[in-house]
C-alpha atoms as a PDB file:
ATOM      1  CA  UNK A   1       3.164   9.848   1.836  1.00  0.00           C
ATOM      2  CA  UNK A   2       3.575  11.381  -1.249  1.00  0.00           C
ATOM      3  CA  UNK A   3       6.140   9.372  -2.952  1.00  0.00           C
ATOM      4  CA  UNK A   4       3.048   6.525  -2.423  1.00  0.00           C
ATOM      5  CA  UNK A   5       0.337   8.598  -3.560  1.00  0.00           C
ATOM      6  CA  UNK A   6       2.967   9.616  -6.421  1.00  0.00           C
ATOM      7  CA  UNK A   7       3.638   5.452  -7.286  1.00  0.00           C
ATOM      8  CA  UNK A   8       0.203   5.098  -7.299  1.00  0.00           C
ATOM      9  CA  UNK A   9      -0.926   7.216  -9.870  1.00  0.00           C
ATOM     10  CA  UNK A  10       2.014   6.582 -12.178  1.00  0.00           C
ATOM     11  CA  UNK A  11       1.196   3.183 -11.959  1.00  0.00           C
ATOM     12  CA  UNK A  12      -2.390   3.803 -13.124  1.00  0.00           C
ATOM     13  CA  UNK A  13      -1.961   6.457 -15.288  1.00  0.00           C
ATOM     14  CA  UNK A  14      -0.667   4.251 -18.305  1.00  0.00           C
ATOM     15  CA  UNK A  15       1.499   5.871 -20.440  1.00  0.00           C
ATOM     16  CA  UNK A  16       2.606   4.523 -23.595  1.00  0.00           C
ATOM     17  CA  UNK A  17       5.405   1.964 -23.863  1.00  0.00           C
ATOM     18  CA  UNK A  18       8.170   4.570 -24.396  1.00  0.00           C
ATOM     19  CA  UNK A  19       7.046   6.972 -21.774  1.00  0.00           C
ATOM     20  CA  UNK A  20       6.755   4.116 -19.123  1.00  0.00           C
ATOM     21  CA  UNK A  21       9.502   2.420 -19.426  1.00  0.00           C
ATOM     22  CA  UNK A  22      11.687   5.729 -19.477  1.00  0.00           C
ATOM     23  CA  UNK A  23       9.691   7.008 -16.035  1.00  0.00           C
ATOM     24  CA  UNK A  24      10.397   3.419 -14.832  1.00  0.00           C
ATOM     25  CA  UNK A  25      14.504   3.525 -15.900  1.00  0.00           C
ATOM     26  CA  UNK A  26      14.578   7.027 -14.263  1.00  0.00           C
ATOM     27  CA  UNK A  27      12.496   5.885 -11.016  1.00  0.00           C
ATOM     28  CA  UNK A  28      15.329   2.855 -10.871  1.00  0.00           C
ATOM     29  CA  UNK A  29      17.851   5.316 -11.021  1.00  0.00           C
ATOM     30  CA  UNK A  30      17.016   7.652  -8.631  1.00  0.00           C
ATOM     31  CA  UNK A  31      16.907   4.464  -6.131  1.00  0.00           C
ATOM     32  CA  UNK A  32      13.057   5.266  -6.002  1.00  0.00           C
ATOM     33  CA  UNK A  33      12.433   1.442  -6.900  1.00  0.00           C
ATOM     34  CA  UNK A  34      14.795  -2.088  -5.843  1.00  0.00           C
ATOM     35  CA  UNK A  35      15.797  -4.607  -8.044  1.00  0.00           C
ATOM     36  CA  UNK A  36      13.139  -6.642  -7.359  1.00  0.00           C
ATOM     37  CA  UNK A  37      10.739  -4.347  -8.373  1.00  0.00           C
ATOM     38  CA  UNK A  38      12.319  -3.207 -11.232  1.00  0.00           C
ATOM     39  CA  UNK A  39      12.638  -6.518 -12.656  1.00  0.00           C
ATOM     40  CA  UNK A  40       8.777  -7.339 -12.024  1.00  0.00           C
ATOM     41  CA  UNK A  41       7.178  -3.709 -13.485  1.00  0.00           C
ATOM     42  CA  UNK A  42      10.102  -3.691 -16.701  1.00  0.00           C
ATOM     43  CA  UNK A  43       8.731  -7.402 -17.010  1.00  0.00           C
ATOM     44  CA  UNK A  44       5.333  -6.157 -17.058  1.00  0.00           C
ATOM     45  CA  UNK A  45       5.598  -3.527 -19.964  1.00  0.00           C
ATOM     46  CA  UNK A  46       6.958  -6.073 -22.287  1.00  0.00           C
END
């Protein structure tokens, strides 16, 4: 429950460029996120 209520507000929160796509590489590599997923969000940032 709190790993969703966690995704959630990362994903709203917005932080700049940088800072997301670092939080997304470490999310990735902590096996937090698939492949799929990964692909789609690092796809979103730019």
């Amino acid at each position: 429950m709190a790993a969703v209520v966690w995704a959630i507000v990362s994903l709203t929160a917005r932080p700049s460029g940088d800072t997301a796509r670092r939080t997304l590489d470490e999310r990735y590599a902590r096996g937090e996120i698939g492949d799929d997923e990964y692909q789609r969000m690092k796809g979103q940032l730019g």
